[in-house]
C-alpha atoms as a PDB file:
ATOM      1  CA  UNK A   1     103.198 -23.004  79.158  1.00  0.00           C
ATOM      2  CA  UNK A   2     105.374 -21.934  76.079  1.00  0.00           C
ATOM      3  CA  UNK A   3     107.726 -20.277  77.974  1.00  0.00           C
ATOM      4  CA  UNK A   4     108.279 -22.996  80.383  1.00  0.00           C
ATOM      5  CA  UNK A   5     108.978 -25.415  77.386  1.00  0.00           C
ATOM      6  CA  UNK A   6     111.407 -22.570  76.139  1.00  0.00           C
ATOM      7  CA  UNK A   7     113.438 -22.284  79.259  1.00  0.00           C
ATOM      8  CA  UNK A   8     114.134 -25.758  80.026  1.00  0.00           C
ATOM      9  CA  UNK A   9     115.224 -25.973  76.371  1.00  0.00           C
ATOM     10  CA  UNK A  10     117.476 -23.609  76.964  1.00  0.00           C
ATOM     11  CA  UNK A  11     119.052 -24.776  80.147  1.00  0.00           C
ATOM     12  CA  UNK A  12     119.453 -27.901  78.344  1.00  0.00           C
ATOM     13  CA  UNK A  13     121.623 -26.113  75.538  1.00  0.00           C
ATOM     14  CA  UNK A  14     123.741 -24.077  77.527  1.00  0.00           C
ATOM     15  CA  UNK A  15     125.556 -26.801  78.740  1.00  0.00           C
ATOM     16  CA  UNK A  16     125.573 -28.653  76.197  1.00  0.00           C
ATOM     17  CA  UNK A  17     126.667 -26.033  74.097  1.00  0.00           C
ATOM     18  CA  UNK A  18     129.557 -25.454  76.866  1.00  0.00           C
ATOM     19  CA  UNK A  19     130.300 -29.102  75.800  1.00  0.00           C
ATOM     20  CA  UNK A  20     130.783 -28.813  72.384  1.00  0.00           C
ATOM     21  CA  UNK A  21     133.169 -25.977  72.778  1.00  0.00           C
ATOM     22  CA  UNK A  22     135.652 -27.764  74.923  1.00  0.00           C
ATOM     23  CA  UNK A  23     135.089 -25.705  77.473  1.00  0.00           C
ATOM     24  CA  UNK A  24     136.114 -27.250  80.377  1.00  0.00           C
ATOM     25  CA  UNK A  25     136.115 -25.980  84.696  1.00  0.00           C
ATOM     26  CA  UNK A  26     139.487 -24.929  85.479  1.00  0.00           C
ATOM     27  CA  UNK A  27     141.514 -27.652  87.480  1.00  0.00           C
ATOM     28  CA  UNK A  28     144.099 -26.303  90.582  1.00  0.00           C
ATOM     29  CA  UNK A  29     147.509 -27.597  89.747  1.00  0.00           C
ATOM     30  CA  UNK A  30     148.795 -30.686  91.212  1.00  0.00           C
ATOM     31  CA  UNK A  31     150.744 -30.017  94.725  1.00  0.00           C
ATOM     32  CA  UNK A  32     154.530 -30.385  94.278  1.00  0.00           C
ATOM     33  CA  UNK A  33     155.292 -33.558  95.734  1.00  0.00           C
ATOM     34  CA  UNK A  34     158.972 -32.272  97.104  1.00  0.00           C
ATOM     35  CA  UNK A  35     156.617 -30.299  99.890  1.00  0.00           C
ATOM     36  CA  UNK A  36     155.707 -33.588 101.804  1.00  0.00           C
ATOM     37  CA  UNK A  37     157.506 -35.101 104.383  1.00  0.00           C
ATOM     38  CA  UNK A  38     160.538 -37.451 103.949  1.00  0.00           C
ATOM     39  CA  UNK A  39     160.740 -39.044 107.207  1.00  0.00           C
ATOM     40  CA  UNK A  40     163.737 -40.892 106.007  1.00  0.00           C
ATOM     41  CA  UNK A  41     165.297 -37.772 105.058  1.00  0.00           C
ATOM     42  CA  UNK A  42     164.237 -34.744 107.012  1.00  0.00           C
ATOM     43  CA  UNK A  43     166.764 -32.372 106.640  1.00  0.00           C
ATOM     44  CA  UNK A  44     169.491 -30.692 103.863  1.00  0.00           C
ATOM     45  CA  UNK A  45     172.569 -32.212 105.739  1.00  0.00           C
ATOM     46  CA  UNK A  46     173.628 -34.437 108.662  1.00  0.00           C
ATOM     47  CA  UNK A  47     176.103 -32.997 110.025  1.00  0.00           C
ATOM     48  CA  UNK A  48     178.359 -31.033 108.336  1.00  0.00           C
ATOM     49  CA  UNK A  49     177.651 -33.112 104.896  1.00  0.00           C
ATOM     50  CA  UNK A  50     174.758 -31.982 102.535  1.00  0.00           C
ATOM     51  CA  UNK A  51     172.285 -34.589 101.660  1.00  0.00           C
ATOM     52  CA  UNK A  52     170.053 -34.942  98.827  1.00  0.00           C
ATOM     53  CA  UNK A  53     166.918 -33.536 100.263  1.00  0.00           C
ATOM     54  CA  UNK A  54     165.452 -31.411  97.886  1.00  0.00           C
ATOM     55  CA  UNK A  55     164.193 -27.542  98.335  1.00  0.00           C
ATOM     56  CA  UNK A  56     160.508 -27.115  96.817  1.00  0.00           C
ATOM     57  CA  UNK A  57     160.626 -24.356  94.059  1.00  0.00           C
ATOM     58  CA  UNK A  58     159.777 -21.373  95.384  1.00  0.00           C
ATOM     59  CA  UNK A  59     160.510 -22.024  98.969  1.00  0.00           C
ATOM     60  CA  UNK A  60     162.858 -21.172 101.782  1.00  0.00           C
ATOM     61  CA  UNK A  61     165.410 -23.320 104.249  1.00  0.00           C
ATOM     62  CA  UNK A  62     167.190 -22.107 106.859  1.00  0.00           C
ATOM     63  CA  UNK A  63     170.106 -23.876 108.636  1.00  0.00           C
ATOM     64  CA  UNK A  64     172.100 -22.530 112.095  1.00  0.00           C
ATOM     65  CA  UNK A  65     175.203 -24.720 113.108  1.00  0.00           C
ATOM     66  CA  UNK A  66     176.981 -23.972 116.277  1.00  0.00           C
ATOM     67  CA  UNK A  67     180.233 -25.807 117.440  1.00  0.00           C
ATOM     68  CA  UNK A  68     182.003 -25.309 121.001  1.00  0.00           C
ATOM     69  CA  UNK A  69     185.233 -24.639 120.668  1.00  0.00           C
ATOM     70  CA  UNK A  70     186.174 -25.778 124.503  1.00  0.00           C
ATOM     71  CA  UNK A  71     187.430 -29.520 124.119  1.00  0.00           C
ATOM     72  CA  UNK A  72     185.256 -31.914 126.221  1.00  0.00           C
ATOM     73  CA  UNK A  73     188.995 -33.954 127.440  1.00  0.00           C
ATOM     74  CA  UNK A  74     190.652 -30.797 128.356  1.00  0.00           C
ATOM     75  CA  UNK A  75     191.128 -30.987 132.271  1.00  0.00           C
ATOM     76  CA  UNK A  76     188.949 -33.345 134.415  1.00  0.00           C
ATOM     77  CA  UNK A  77     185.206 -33.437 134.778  1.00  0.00           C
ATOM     78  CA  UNK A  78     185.042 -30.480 137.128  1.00  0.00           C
ATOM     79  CA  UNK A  79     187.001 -28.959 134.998  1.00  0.00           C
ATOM     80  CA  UNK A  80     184.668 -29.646 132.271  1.00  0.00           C
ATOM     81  CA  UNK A  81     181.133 -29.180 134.460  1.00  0.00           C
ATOM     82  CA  UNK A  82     182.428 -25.504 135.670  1.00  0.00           C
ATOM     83  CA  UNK A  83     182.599 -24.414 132.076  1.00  0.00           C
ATOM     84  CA  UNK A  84     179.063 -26.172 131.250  1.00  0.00           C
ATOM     85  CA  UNK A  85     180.716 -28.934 129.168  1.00  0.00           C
ATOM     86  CA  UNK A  86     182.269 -25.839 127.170  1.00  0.00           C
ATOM     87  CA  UNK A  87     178.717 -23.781 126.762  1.00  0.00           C
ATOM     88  CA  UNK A  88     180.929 -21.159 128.268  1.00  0.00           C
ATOM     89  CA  UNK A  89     184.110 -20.805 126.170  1.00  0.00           C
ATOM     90  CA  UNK A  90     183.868 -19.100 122.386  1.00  0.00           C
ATOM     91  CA  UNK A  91     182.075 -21.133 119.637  1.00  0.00           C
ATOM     92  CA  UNK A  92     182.170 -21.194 115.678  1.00  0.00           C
ATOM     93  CA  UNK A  93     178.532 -20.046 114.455  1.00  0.00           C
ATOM     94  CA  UNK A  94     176.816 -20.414 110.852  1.00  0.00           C
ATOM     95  CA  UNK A  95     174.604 -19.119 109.117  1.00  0.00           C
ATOM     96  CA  UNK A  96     172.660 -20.811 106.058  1.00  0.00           C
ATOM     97  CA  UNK A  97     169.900 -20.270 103.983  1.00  0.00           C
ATOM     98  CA  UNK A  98     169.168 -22.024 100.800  1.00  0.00           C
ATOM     99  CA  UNK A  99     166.045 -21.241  97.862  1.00  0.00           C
ATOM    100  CA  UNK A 100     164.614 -23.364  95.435  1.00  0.00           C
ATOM    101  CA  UNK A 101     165.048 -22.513  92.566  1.00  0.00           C
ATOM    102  CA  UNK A 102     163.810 -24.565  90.019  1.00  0.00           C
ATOM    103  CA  UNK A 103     162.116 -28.339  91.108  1.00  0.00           C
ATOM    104  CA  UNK A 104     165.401 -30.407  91.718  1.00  0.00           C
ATOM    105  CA  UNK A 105     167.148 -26.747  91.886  1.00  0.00           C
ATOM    106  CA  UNK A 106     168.991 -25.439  95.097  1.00  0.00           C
ATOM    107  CA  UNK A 107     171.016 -22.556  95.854  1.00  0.00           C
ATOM    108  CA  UNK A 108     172.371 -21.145  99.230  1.00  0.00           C
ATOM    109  CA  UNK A 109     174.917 -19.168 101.054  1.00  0.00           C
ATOM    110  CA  UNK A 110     176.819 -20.391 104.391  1.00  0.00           C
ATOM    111  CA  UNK A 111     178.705 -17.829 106.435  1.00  0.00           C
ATOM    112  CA  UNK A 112     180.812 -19.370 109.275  1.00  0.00           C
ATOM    113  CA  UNK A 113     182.189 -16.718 112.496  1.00  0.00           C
ATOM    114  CA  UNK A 114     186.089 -17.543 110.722  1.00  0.00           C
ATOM    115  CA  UNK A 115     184.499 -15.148 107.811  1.00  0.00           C
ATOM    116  CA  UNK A 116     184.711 -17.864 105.486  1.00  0.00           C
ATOM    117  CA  UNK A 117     181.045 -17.394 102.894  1.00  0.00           C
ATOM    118  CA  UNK A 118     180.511 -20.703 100.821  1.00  0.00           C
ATOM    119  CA  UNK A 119     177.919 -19.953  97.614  1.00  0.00           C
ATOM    120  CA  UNK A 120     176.562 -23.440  96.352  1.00  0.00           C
ATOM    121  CA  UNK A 121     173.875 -24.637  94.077  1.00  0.00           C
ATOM    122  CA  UNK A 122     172.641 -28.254  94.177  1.00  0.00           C
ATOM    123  CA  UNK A 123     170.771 -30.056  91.154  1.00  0.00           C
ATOM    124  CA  UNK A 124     168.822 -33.484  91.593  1.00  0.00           C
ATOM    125  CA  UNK A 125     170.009 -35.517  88.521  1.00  0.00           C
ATOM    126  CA  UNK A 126     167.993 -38.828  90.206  1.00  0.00           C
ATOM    127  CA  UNK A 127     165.205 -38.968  92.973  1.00  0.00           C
ATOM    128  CA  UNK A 128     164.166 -42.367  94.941  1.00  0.00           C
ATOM    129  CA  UNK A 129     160.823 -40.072  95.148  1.00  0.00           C
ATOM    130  CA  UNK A 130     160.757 -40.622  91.493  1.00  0.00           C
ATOM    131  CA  UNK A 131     161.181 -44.026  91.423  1.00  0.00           C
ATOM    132  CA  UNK A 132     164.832 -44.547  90.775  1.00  0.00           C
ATOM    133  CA  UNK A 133     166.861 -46.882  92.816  1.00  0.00           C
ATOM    134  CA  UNK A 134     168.781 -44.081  94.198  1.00  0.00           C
ATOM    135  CA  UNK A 135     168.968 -40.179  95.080  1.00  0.00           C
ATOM    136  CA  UNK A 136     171.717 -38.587  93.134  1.00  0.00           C
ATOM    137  CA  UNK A 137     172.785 -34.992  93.043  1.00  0.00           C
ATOM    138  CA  UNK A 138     174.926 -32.848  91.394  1.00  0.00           C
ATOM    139  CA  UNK A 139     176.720 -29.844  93.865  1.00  0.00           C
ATOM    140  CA  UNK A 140     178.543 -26.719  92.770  1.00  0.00           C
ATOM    141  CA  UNK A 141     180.637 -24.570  95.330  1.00  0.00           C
ATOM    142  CA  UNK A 142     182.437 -21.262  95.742  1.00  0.00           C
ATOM    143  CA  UNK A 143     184.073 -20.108  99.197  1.00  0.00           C
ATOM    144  CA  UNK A 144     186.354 -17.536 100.361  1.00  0.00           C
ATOM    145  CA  UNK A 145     188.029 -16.829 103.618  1.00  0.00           C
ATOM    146  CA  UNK A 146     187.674 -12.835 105.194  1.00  0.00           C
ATOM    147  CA  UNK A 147     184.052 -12.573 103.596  1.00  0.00           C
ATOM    148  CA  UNK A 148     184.863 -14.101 100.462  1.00  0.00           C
ATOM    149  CA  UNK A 149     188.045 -11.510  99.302  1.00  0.00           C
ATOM    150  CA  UNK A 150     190.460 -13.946  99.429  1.00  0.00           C
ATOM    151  CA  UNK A 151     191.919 -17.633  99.349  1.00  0.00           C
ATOM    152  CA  UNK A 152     189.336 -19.035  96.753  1.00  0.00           C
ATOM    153  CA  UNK A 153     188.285 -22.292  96.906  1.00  0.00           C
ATOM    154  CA  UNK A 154     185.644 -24.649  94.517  1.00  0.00           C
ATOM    155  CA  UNK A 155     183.617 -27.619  95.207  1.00  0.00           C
ATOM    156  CA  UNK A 156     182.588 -29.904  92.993  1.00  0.00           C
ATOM    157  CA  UNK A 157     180.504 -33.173  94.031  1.00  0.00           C
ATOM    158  CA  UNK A 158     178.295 -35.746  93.704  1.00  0.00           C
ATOM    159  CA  UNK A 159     175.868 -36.870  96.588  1.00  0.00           C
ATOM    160  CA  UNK A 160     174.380 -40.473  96.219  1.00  0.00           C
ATOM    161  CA  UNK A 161     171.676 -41.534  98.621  1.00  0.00           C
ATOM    162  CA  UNK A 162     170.286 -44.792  99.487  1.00  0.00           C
ATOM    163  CA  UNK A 163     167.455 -45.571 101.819  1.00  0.00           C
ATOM    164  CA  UNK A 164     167.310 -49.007 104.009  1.00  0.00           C
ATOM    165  CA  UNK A 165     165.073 -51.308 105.363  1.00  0.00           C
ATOM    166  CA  UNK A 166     162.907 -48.016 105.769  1.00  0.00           C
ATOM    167  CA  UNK A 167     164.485 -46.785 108.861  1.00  0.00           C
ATOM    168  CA  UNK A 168     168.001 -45.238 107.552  1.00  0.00           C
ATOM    169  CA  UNK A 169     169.031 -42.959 104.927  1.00  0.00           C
ATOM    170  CA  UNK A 170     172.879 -43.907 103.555  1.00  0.00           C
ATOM    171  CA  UNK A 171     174.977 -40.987 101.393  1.00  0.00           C
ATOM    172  CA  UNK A 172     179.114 -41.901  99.748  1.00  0.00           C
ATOM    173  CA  UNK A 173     180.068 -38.257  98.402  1.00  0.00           C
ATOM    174  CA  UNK A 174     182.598 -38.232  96.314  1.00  0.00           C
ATOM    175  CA  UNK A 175     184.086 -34.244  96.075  1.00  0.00           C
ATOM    176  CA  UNK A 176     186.960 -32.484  94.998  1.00  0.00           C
ATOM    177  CA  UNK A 177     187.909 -29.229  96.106  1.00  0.00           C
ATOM    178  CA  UNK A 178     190.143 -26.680  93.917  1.00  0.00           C
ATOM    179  CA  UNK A 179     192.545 -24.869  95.871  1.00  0.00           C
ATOM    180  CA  UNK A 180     192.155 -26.342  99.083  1.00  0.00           C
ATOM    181  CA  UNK A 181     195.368 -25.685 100.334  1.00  0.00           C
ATOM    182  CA  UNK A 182     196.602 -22.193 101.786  1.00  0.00           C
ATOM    183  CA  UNK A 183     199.840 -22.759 101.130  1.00  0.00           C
ATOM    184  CA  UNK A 184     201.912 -22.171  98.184  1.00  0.00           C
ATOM    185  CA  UNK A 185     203.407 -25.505  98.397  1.00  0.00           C
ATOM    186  CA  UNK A 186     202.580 -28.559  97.860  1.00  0.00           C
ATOM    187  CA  UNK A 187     198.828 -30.374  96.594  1.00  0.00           C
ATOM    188  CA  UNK A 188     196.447 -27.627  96.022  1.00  0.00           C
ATOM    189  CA  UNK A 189     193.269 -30.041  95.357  1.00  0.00           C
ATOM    190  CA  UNK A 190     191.624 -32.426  97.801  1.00  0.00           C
ATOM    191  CA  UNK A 191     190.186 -35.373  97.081  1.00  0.00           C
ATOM    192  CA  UNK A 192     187.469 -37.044  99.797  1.00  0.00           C
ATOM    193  CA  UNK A 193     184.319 -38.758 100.214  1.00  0.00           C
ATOM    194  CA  UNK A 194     182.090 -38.143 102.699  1.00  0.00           C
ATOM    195  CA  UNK A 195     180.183 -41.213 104.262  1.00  0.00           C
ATOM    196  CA  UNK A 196     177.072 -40.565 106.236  1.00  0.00           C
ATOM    197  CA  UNK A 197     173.709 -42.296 107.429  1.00  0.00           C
ATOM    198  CA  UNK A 198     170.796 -41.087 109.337  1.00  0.00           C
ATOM    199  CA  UNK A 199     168.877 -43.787 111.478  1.00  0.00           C
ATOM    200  CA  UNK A 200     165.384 -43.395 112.645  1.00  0.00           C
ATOM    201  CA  UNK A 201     165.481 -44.604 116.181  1.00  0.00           C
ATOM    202  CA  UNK A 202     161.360 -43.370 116.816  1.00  0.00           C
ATOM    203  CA  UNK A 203     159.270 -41.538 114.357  1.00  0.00           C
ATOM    204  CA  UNK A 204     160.432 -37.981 115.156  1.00  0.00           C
ATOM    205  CA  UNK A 205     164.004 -39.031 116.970  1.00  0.00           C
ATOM    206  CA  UNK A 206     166.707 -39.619 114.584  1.00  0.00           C
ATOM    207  CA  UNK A 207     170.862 -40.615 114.908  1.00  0.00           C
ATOM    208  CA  UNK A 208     173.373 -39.199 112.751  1.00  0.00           C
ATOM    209  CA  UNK A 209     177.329 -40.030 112.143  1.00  0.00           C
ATOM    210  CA  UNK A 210     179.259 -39.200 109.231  1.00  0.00           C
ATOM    211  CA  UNK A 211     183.440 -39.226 108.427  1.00  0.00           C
ATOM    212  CA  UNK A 212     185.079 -37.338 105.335  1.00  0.00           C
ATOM    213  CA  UNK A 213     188.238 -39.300 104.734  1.00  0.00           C
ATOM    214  CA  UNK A 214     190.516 -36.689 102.547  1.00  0.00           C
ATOM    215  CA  UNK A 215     191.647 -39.910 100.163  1.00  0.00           C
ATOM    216  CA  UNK A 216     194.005 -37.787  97.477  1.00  0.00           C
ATOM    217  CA  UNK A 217     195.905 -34.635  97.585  1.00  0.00           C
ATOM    218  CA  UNK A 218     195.745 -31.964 100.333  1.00  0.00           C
ATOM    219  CA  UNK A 219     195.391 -33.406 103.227  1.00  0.00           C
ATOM    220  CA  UNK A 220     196.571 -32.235 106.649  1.00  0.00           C
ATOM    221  CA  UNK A 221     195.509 -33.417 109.614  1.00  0.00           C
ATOM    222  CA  UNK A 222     192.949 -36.030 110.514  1.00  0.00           C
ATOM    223  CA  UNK A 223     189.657 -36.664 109.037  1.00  0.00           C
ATOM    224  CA  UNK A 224     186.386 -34.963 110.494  1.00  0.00           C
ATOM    225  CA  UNK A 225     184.187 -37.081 112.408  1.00  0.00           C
ATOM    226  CA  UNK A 226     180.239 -36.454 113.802  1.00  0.00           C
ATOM    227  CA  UNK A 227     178.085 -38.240 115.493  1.00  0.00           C
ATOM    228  CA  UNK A 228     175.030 -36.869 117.054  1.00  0.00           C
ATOM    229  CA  UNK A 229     170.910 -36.932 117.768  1.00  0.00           C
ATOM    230  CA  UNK A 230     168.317 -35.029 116.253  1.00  0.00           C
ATOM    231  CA  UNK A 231     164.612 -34.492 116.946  1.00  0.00           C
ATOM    232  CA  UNK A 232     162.325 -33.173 114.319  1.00  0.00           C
ATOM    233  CA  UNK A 233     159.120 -30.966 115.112  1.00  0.00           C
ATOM    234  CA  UNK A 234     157.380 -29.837 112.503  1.00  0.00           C
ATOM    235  CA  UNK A 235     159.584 -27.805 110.274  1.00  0.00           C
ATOM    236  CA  UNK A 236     162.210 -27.523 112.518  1.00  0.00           C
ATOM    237  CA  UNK A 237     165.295 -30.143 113.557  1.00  0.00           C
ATOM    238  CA  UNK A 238     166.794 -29.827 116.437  1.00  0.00           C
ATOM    239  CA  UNK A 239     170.602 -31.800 116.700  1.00  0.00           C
ATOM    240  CA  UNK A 240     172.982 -32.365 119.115  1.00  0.00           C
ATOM    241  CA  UNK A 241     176.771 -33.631 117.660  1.00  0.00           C
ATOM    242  CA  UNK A 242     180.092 -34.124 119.022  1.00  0.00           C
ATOM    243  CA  UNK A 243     182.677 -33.315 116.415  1.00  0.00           C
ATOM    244  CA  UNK A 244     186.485 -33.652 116.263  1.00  0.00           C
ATOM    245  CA  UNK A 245     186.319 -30.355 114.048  1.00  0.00           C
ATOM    246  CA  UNK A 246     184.492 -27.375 113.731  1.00  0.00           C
ATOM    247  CA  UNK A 247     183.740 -27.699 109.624  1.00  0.00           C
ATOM    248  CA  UNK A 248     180.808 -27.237 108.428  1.00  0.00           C
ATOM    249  CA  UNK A 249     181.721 -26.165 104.354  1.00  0.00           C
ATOM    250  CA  UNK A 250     183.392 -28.071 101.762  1.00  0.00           C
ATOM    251  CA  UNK A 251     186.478 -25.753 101.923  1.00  0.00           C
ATOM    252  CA  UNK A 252     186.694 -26.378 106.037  1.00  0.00           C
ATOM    253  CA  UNK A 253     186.187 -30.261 105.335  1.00  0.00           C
ATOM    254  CA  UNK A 254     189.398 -30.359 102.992  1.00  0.00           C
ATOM    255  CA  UNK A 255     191.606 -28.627 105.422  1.00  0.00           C
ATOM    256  CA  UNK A 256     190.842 -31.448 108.018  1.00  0.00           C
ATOM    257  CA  UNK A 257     190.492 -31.916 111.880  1.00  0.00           C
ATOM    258  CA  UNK A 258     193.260 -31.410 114.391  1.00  0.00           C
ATOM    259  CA  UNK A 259     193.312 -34.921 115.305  1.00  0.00           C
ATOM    260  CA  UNK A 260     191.210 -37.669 116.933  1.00  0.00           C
ATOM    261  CA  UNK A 261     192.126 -37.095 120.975  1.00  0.00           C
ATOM    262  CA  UNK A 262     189.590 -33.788 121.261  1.00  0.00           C
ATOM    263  CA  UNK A 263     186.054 -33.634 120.423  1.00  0.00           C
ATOM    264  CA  UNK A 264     184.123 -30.852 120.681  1.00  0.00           C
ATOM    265  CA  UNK A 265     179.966 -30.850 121.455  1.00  0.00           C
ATOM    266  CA  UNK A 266     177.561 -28.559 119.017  1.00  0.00           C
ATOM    267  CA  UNK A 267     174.364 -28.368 117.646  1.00  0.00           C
ATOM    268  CA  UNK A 268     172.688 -27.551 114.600  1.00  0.00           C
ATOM    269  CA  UNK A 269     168.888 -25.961 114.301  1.00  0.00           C
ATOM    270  CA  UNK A 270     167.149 -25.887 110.796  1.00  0.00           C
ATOM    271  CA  UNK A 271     163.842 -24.723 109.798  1.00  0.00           C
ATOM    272  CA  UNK A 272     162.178 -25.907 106.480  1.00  0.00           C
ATOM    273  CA  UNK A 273     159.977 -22.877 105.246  1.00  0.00           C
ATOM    274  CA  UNK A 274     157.337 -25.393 103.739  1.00  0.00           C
ATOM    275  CA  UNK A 275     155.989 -27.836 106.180  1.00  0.00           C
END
């Protein structure tokens, strides 16, 4: 009987003992919240335009983008269905992939088949997941043409995102880029914003448009238009776009498109690491 009465005492102490220490069970850390969905905002860019989707510390994106080169008004439709609607002449290919670095903190590498290599790092500054009005980020870039050993070119921008009537995503961009111009002549810096919005037409089906009007400086040409539509799956986005340019980095942007009589079809495939 005594030693009954001594062992409940005991495994009334412990605890309590436990207690008094400030001893507490270990608690698992609180999921990062950039890891969920933004069906608003599923993806880095639209088309050729970053947005400010953020990269979860730690984790991995990966971007393809993949422009015809065949323009969809050259001959007549025969013309145009013989070739595939241009699957069958050359193409300009990227490659992507971005890291985050830090929570808010991007960086990433884009390699176009021209041999132009764009480094850029992206901060969030402002975060409607946060509950600010508006997304706002800060963007940093460095590119070169013939694998980054010559005609140097930097980015700096601001991306500003809106969401709307919770179907559509809005970005203004304002950018400069140093050096745009190859020439030895003339304005060497561009000046544009880049206007976008993403629409969500059904719950994984989403359309895209964007136009970078070059609005100071260097600039040639006309100003690069895309429209397309995307379907998400999971971690991966699938898009179809029809372009009248093949740009898909800052440096590209600021140089312009040929004009507005040719457009050209592509399509860009990104995978998210994290969902």
């Amino acid at each position: 009987m005594t030693r009954t009465v001594i062992s409940a005492l005991l495994a009334l102490a412990l605890p309590c003992s436990s207690a008094a220490q400030g001893v507490a069970p270990a608690q698992p850390p609180p999921p990062d919240p950039d890891i969920r969905l933004d069906p608003l905002q599923p993806d880095f860019a639209l088309a050729a335009l970053p947005t400010t989707l953020r990269v979860p510390r730690g984790k991995w994106g990966f971007r393809l983008t993949h422009r015809f080169t065949r323009p969809l008004g050259q001959g007549d439709f025969g013309d145009l269905l013989s070739d595939a609607f241009g699957f069958d002449g050359g193409a300009q290919v990227g490659l992507e992939v971005r890291y985050g670095l830090l929570r808010g903190t991007q960086i990433g590498v884009h390699r176009t088949s021209d041999r132009s290599i764009q480094f850029f790092g992206q901060h969030s500054v402002l975060s409607e997941r946060d509950g600010r009005a508006l997304g706002l980020d800060a963007l940093v870039t460095a590119e070169g043409s013939d694998n980054f050993q010559e005609h140097y070119r930097m980015g700096l921008g601001a991306l500003i995102s809106r969401t709307a009537g919770g179907v559509a995503s809005l970005y203004a961009e304002p950018i400069v880029v140093i050096n745009a111009n190859p020439f030895d002549t003339g304005d060497q810096t561009t000046f544009m914003v880049g206007l976008g919005a993403r629409v969500r037409v059904r719950p994984t089906v989403y359309a895209i448009g964007e136009i970078t009007p070059r609005v100071a400086g260097f600039d040639p040409g006309a100003h690069q238009i895309s429209f397309g539509i995307e379907k998400r799956a999971g971690g991966h986005l699938f898009q179809i776009n029809f372009s009248n340019d093949f740009a898909t980095t800052l440096g590209q942007l600021a140089g312009g498109a040929r004009d507005y009589d040719n457009w050209y079809i592509g399509f860009n495939i990104s995978r998210k690491f994290f969902q």
